[in-house]
C-alpha atoms as a PDB file:
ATOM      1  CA  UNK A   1      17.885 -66.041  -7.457  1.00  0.00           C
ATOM      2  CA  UNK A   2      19.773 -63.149  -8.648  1.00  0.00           C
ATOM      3  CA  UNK A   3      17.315 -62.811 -11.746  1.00  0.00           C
ATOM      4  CA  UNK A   4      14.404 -62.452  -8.692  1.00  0.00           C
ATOM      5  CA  UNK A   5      16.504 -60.043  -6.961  1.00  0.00           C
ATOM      6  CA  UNK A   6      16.905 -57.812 -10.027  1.00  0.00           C
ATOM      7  CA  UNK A   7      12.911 -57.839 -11.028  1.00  0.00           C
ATOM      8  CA  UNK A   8      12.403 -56.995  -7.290  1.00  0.00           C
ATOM      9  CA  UNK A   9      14.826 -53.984  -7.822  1.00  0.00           C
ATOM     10  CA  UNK A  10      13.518 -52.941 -10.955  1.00  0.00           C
ATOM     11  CA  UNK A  11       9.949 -52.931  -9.603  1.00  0.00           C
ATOM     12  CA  UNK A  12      10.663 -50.752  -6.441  1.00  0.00           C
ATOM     13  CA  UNK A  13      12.271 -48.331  -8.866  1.00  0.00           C
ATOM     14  CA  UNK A  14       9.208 -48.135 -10.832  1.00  0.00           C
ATOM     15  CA  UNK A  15       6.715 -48.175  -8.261  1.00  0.00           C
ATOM     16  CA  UNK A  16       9.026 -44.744  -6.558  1.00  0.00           C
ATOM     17  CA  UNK A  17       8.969 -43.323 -10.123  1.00  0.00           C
ATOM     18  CA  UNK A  18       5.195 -43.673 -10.344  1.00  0.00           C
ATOM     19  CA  UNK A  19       5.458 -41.976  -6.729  1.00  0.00           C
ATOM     20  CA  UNK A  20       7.186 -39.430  -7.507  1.00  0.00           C
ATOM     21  CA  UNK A  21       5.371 -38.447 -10.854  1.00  0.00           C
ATOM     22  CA  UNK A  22       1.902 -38.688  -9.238  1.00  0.00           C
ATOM     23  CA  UNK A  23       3.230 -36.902  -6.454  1.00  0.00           C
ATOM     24  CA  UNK A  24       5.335 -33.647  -8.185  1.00  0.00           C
ATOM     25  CA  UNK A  25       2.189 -31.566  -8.749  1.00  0.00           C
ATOM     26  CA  UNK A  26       0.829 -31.623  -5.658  1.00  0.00           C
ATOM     27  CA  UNK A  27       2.636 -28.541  -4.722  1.00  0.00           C
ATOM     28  CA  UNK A  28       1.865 -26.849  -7.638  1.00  0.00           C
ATOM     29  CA  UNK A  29      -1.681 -27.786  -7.858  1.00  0.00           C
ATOM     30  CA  UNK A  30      -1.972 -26.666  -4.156  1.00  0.00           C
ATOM     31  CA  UNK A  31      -1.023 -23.631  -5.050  1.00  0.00           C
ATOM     32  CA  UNK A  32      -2.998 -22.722  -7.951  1.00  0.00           C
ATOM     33  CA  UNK A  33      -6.133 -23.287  -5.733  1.00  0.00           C
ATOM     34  CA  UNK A  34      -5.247 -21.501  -2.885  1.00  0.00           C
ATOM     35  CA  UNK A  35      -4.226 -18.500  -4.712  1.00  0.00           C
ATOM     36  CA  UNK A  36      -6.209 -18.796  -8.325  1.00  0.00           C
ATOM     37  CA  UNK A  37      -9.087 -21.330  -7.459  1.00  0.00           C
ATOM     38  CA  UNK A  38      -9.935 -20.265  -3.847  1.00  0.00           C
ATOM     39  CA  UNK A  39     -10.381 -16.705  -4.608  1.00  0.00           C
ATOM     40  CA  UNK A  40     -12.883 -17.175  -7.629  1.00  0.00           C
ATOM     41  CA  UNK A  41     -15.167 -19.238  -5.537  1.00  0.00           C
ATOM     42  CA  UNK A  42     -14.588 -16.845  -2.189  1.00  0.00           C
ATOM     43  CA  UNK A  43     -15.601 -13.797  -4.192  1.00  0.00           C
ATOM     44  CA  UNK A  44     -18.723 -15.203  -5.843  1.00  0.00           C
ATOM     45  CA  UNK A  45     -19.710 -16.048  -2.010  1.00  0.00           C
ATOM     46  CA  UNK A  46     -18.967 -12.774  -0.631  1.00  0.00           C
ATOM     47  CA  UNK A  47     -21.258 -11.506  -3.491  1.00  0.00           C
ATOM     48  CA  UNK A  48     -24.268 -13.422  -2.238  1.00  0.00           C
ATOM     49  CA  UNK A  49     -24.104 -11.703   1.104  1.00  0.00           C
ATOM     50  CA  UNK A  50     -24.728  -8.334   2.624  1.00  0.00           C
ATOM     51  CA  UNK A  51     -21.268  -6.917   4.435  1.00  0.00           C
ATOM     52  CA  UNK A  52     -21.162  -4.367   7.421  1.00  0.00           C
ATOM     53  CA  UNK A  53     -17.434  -3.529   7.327  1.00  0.00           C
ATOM     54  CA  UNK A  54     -15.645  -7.161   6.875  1.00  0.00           C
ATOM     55  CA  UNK A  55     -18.555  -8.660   8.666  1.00  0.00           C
ATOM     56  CA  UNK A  56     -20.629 -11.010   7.145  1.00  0.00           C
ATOM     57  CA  UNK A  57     -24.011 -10.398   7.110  1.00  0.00           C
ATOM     58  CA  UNK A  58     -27.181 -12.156   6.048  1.00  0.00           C
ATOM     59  CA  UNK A  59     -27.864 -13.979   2.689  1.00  0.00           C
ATOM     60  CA  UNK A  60     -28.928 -11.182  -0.125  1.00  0.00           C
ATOM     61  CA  UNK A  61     -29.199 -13.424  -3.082  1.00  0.00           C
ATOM     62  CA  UNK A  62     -27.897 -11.379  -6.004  1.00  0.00           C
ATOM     63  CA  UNK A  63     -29.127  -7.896  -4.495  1.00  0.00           C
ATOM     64  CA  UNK A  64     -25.346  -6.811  -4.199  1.00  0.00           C
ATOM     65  CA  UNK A  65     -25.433  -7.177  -8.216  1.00  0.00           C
ATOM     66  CA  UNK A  66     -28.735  -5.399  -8.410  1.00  0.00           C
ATOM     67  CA  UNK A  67     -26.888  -2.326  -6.566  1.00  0.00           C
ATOM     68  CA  UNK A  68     -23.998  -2.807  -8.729  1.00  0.00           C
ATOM     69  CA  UNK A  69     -25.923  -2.069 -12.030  1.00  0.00           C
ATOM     70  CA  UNK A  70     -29.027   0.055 -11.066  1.00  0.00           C
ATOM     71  CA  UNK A  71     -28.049   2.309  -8.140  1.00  0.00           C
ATOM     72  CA  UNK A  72     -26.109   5.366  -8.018  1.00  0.00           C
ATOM     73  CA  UNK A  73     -22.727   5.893  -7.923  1.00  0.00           C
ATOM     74  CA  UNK A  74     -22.144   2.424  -8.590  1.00  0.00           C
ATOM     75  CA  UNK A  75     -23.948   2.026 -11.654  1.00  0.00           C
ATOM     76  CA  UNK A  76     -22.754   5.265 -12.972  1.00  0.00           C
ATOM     77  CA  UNK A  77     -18.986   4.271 -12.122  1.00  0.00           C
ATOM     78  CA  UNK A  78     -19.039   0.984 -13.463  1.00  0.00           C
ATOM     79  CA  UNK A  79     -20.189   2.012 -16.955  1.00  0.00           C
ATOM     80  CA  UNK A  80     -17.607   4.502 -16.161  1.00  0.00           C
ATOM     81  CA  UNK A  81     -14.937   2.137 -15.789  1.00  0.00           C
ATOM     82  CA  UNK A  82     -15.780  -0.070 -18.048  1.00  0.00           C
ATOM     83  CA  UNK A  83     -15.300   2.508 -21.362  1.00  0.00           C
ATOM     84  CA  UNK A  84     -12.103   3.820 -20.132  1.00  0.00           C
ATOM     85  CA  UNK A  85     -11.185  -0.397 -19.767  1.00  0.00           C
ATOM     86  CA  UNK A  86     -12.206  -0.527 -23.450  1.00  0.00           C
ATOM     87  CA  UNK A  87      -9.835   2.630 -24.218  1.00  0.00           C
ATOM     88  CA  UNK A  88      -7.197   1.469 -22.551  1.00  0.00           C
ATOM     89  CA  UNK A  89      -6.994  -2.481 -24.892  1.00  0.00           C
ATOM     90  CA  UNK A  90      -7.763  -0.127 -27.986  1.00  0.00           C
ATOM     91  CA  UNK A  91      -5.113   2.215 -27.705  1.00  0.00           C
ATOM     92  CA  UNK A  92      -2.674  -0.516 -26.316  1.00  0.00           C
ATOM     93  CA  UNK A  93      -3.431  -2.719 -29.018  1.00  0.00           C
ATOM     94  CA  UNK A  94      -2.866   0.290 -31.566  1.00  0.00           C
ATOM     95  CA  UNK A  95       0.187   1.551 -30.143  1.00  0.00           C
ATOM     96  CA  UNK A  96       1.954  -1.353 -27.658  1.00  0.00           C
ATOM     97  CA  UNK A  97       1.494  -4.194 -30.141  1.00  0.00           C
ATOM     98  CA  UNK A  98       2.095  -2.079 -33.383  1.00  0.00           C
ATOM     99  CA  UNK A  99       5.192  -0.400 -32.121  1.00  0.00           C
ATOM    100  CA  UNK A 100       6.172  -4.028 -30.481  1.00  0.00           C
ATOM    101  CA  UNK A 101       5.503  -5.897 -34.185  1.00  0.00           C
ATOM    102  CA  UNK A 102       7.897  -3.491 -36.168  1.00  0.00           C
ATOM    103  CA  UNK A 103      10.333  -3.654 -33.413  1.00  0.00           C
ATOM    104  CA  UNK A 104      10.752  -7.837 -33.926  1.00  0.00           C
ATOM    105  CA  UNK A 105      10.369  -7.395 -37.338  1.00  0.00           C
ATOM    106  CA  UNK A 106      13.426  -5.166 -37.472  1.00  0.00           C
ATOM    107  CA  UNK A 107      15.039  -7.440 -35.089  1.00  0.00           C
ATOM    108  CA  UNK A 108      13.840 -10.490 -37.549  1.00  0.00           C
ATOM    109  CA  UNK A 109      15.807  -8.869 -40.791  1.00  0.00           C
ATOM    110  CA  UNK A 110      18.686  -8.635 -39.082  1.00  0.00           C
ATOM    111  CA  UNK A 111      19.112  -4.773 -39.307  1.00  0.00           C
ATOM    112  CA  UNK A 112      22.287  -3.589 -38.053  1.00  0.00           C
ATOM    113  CA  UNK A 113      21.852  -3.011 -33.966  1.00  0.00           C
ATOM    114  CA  UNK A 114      18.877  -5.066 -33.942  1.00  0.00           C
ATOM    115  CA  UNK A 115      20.220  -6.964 -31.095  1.00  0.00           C
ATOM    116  CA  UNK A 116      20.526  -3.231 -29.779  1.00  0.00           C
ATOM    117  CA  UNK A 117      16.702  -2.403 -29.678  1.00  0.00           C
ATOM    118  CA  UNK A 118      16.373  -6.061 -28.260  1.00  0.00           C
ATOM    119  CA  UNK A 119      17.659  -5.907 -24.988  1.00  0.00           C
ATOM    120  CA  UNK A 120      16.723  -1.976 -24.546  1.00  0.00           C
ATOM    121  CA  UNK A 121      12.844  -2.004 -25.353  1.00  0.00           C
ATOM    122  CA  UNK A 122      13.383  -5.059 -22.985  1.00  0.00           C
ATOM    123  CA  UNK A 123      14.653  -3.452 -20.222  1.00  0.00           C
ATOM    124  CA  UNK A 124      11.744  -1.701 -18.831  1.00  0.00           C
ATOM    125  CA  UNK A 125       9.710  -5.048 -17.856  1.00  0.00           C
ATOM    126  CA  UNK A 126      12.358  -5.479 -15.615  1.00  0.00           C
ATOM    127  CA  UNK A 127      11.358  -2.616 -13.721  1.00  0.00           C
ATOM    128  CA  UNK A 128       8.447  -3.184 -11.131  1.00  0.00           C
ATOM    129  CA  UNK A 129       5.228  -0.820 -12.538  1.00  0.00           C
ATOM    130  CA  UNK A 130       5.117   0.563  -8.987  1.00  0.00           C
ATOM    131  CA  UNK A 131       8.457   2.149  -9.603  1.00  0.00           C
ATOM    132  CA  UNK A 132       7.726   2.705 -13.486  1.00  0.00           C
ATOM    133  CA  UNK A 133       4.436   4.989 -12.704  1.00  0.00           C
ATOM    134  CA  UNK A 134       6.083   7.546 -10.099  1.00  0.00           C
ATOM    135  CA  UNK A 135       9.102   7.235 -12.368  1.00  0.00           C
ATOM    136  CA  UNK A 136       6.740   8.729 -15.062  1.00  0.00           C
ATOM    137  CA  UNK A 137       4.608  10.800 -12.480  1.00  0.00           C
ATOM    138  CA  UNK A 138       7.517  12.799 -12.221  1.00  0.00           C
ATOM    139  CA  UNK A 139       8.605  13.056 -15.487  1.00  0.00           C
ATOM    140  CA  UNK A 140       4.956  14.324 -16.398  1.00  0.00           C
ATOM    141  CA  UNK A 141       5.267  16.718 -13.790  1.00  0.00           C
ATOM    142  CA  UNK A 142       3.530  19.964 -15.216  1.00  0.00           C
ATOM    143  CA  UNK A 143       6.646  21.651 -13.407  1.00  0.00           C
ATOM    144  CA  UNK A 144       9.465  20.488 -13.259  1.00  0.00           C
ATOM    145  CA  UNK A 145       9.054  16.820 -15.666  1.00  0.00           C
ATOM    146  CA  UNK A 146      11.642  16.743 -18.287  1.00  0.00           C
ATOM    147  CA  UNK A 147       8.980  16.594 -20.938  1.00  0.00           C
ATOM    148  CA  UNK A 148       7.392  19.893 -20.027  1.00  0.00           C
ATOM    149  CA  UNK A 149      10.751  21.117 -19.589  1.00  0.00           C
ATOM    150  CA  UNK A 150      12.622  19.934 -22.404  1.00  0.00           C
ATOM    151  CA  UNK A 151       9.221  21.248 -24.520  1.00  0.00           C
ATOM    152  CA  UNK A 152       9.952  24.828 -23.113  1.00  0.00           C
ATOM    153  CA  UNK A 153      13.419  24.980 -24.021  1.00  0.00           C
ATOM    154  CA  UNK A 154      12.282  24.194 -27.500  1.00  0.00           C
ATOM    155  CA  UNK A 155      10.171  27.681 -27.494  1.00  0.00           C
ATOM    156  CA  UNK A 156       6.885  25.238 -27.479  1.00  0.00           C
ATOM    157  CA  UNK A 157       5.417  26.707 -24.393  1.00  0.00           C
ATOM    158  CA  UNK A 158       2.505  26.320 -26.364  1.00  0.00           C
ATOM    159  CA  UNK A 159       2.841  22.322 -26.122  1.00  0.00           C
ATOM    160  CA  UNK A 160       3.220  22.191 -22.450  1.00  0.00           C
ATOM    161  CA  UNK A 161       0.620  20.772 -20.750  1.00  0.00           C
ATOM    162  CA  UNK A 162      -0.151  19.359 -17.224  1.00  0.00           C
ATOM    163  CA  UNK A 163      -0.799  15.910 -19.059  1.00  0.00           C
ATOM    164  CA  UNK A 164      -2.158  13.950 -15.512  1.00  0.00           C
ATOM    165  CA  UNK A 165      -4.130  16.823 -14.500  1.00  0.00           C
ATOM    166  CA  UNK A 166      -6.125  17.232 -17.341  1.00  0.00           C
ATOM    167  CA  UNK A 167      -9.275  14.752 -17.812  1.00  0.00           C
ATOM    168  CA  UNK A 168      -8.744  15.079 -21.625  1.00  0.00           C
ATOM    169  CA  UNK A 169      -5.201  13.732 -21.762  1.00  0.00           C
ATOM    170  CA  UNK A 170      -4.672  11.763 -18.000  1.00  0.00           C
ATOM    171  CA  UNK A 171      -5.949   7.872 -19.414  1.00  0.00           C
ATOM    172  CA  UNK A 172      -4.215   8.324 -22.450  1.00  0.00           C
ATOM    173  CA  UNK A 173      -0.754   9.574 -20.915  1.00  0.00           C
ATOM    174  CA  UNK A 174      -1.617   6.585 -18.333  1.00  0.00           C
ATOM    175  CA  UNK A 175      -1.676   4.024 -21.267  1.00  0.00           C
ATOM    176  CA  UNK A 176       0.959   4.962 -23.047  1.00  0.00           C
ATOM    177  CA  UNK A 177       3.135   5.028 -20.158  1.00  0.00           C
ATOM    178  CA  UNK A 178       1.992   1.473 -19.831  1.00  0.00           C
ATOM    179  CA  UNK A 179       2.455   0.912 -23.754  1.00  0.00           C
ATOM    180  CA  UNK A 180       6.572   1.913 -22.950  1.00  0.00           C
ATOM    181  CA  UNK A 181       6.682  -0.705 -19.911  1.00  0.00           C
ATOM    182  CA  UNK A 182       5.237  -3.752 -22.327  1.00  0.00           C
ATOM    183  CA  UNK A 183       6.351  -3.115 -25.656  1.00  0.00           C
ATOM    184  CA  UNK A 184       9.453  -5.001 -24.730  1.00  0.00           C
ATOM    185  CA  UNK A 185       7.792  -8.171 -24.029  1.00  0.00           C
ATOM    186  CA  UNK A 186       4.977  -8.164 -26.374  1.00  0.00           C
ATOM    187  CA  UNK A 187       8.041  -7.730 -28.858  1.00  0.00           C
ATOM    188  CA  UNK A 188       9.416 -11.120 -27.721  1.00  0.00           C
ATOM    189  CA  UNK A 189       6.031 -13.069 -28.512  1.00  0.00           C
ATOM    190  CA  UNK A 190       6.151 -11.735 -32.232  1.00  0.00           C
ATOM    191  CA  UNK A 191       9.355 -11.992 -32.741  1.00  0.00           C
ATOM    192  CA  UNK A 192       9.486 -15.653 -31.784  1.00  0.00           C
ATOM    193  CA  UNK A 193       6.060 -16.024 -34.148  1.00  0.00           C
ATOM    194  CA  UNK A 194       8.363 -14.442 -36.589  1.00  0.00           C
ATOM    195  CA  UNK A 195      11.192 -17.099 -36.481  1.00  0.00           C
ATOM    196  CA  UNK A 196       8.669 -19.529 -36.906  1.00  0.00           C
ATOM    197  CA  UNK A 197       7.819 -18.529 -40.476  1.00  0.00           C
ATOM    198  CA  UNK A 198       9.245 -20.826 -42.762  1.00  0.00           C
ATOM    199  CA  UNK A 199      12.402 -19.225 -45.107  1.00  0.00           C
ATOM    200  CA  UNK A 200      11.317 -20.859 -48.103  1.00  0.00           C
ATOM    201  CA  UNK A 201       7.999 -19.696 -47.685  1.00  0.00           C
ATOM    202  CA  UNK A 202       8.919 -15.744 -47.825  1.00  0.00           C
ATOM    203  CA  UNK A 203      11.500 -16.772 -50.577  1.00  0.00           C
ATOM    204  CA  UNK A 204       8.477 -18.458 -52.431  1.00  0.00           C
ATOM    205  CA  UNK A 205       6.471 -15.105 -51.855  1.00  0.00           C
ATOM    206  CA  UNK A 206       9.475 -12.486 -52.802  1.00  0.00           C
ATOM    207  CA  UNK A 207       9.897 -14.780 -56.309  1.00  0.00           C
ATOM    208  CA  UNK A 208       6.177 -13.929 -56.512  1.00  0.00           C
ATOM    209  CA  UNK A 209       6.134 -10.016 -56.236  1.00  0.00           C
ATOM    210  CA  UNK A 210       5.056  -9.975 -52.583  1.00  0.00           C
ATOM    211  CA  UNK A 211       7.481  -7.583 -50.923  1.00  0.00           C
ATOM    212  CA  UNK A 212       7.144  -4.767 -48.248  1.00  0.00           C
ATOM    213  CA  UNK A 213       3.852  -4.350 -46.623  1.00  0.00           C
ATOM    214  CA  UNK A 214       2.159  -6.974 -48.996  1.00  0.00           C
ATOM    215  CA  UNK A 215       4.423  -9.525 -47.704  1.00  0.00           C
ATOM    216  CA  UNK A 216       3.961  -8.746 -44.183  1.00  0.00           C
ATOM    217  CA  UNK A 217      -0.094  -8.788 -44.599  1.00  0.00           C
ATOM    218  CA  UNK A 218      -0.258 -11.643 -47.083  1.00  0.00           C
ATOM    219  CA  UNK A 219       2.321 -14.325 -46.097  1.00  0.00           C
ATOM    220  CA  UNK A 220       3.634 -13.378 -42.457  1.00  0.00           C
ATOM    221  CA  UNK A 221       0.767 -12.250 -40.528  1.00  0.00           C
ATOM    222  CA  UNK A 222      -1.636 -14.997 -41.903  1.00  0.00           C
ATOM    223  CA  UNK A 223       1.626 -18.003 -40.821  1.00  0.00           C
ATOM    224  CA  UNK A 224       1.869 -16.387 -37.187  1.00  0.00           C
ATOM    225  CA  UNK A 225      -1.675 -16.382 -36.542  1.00  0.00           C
ATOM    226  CA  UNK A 226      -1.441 -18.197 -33.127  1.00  0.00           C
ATOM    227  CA  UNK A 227       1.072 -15.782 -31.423  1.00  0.00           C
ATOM    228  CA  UNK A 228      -1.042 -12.607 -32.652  1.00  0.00           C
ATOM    229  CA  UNK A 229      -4.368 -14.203 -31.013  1.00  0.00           C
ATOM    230  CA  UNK A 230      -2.218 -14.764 -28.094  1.00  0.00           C
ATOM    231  CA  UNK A 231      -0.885 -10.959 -28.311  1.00  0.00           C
ATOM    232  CA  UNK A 232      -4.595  -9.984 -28.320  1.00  0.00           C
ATOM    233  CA  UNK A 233      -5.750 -12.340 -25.457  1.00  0.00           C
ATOM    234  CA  UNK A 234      -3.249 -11.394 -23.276  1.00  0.00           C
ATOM    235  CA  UNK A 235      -3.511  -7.360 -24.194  1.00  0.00           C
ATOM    236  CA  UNK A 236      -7.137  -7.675 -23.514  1.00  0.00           C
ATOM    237  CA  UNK A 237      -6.431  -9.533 -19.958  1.00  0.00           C
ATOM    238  CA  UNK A 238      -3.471  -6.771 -19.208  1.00  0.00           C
ATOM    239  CA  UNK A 239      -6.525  -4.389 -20.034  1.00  0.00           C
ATOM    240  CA  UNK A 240      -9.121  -5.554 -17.974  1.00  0.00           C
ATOM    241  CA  UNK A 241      -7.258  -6.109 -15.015  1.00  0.00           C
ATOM    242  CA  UNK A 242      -5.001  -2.851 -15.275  1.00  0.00           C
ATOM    243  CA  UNK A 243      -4.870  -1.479 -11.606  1.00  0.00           C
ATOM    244  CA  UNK A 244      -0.669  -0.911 -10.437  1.00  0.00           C
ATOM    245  CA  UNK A 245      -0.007   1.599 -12.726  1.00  0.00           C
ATOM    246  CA  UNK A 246      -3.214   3.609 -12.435  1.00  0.00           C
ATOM    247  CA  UNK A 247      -3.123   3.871  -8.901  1.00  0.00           C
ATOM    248  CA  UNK A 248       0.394   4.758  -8.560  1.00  0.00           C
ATOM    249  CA  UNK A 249       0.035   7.227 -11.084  1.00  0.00           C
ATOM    250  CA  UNK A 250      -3.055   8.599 -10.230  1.00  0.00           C
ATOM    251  CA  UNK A 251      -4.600   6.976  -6.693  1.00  0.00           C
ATOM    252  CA  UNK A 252      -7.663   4.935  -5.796  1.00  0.00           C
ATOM    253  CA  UNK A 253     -10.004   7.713  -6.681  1.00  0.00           C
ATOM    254  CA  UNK A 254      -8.869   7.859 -10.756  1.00  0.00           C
ATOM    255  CA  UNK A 255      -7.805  11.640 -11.079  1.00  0.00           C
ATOM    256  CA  UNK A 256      -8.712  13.469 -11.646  1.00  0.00           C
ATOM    257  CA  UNK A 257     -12.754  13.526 -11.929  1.00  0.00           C
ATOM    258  CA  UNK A 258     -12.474   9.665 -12.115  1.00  0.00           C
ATOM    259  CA  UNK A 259     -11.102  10.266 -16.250  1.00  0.00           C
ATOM    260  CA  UNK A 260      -8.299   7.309 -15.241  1.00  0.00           C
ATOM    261  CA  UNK A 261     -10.669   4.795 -13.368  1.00  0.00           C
ATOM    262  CA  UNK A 262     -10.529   1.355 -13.960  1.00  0.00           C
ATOM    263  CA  UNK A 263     -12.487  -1.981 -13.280  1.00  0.00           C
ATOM    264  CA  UNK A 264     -10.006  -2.751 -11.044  1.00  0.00           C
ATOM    265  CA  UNK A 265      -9.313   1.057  -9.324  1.00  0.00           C
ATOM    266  CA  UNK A 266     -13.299   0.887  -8.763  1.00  0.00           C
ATOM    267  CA  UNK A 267     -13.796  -2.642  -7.485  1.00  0.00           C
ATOM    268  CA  UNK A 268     -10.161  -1.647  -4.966  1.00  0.00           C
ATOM    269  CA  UNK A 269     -12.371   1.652  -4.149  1.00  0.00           C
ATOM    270  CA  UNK A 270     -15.274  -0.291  -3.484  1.00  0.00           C
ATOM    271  CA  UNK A 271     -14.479  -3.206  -1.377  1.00  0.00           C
ATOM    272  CA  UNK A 272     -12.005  -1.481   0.553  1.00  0.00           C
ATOM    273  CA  UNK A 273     -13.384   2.271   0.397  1.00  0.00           C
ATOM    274  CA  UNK A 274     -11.134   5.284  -0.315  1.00  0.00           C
ATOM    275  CA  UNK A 275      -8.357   7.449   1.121  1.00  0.00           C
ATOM    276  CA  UNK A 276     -11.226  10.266   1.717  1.00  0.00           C
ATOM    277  CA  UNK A 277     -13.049   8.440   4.257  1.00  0.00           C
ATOM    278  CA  UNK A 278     -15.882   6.627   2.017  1.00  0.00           C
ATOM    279  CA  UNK A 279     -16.766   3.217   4.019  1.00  0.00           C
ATOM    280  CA  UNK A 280     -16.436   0.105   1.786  1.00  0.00           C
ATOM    281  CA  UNK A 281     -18.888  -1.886   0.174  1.00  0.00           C
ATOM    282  CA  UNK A 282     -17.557  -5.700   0.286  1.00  0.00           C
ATOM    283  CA  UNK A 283     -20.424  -7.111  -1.347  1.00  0.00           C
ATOM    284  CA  UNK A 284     -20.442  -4.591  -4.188  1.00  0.00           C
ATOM    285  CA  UNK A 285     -17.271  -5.265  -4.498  1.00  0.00           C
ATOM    286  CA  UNK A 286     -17.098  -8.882  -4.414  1.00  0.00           C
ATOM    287  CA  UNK A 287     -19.927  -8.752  -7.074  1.00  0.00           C
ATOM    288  CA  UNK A 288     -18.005  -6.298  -9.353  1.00  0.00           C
ATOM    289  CA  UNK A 289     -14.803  -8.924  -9.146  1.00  0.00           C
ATOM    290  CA  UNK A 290     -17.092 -11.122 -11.096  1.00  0.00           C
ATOM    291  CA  UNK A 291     -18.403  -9.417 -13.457  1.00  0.00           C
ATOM    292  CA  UNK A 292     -14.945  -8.697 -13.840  1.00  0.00           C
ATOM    293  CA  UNK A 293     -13.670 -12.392 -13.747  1.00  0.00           C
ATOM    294  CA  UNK A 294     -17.143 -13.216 -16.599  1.00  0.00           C
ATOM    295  CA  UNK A 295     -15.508 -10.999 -18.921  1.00  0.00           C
ATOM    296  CA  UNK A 296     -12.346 -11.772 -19.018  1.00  0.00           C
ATOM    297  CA  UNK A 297     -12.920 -15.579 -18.960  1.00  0.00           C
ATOM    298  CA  UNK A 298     -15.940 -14.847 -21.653  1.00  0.00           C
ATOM    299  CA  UNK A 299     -13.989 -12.599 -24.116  1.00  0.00           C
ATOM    300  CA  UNK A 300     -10.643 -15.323 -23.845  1.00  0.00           C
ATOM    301  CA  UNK A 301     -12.841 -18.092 -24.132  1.00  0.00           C
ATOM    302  CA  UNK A 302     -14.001 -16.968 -27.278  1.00  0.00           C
ATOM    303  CA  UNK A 303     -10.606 -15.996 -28.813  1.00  0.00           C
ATOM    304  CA  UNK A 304      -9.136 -19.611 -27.809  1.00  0.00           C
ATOM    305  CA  UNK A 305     -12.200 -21.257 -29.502  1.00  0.00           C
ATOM    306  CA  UNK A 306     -11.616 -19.627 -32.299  1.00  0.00           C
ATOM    307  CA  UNK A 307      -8.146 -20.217 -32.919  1.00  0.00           C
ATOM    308  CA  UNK A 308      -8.566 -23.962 -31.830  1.00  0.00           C
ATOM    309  CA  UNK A 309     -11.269 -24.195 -34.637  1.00  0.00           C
ATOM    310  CA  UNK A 310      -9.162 -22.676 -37.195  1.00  0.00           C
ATOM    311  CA  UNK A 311      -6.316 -25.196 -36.560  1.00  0.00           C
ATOM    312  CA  UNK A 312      -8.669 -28.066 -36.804  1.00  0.00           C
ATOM    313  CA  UNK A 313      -9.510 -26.508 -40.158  1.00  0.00           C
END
């Protein structure tokens, strides 16, 4: 009898178990669609039909991507918008993840106040980029910024510059700003890719004559291939869908002469309209978000099925 009693016990405590472990997503799961899910589908709808305002209209088919592609402004700004998209991974991917690789690689030899540089090229992600770009709006200030400043008590006058104003130098002081709020984490991805490099390995290779720059592009980049594909994939993303920083620094409109706008500054612009009284154009703007969503899911896609067919290889 007791026996019974126990495998009754025993089965009520598996059956809740199974409960609870086909149960403990749920939440999550629920949330993922109503904030990831949800909003793919909604925007490919809204793209399908024409919009007065945030009213729906009638079915349009695809005409809202015919406007976004072949009439004027839009076609003009997307093509726009996408370059400066393209600048903005190149020059992050130059600068952010260079500067962030010798930073953990530092950290990784054990220099003296590597644990220094750590936490302080950290620091910034902690900030929210809403602060960070009127932090740095200021600071470029043609002015009164401390850069323009600090360049004029040098006796460069000569190097002072109003470096958001101009159309020459406003996305590249934009992304390099950004560059100096990332750096920190980016540094955290290779530096763990780092630690995963077997010792014995880069003793093998340093018995061999590989030291310096050879050993870094010969043995250590080739063993950390996964977290510098996952560098890339997630600079690209951070690319594409760059929009905080940009319009803090710069508003919905890209100043100046759209030279900072973005994918995601033109779809905002769009769909919504702008602070100088343009109407929006929800449709356009739905259709833009995906185009937006096909590239980023195309150009990841592609990256993951490469690396996932060079580790069955």
């Amino acid at each position: 009898m007791e026996h019974a009693n126990n495998v009754t016990v025993n089965r009520r405590k598996r059956s809740w178990a199974r409960l609870i472990v086909h149960t403990f997503p749920i939440p999550a799961v629920a949330i993922y669609t109503l904030f990831f899910v949800y909003p793919i589908f909604a925007a490919f709808a809204y793209s399908l039909f024409d919009w007065k305002g945030m009213t729906m209209g009638k079915f349009n088919y695809f005409q809202n991507f015919v406007k976004l592609f072949t009439q004027e402004p839009f076609n003009n700004m997307f093509w726009n918008a996408l370059k400066h998209n393209v600048y903005y991974f190149i020059i992050e991917m130059v600068v952010q993840n260079g500067i962030a690789f010798i930073l953990a690689y530092v950290i990784f030899k054990k220099v003296k106040g590597a644990q220094l540089f750590k936490v302080a090229y950290f620091l910034p992600r902690l900030l929210s980029i809403i602060v960070v770009g009127f932090m740095w709006k200021l600071i470029l200030n043609p002015n009164t910024g401390i850069v323009n400043v600090v360049l004029k008590k040098l006796g460069l006058d000569s190097w002072t510059h109003a470096w958001l104003g101009d159309p020459d130098t406003a996305l590249t002081a934009v992304v390099l700003v950004n560059c100096w709020f990332a750096i920190g984490f980016f540094m955290l991805i290779f530096l763990a890719g780092l630690q995963s490099v077997s010792t014995e390995v880069l003793e093998a290779a340093k018995l061999d004559g590989a030291i310096g720059f050879r050993l870094i592009r010969s043995v250590v980049l080739p063993m950390m291939f996964q977290p510098v594909v996952i560098v890339i994939v997630m600079t690209f993303i951070q690319a594409f869908e760059a929009f905080e920083l940009v319009f803090a620094m710069q508003g919905s409109m890209g100043e100046p002469y759209y030279s900072t706008d973005l994918m995601a500054v033109f779809f905002y612009r769009t769909a919504f309209g702008s602070g100088s009284g343009e109407s929006g154009e929800l449709g356009v703007g739905s259709a833009l978000a995906v185009v937006m969503f096909a590239i980023i899911a195309t150009i990841s896609a592609i990256f993951m099925s490469y690396v996932n067919k060079r580790n069955a290889d």
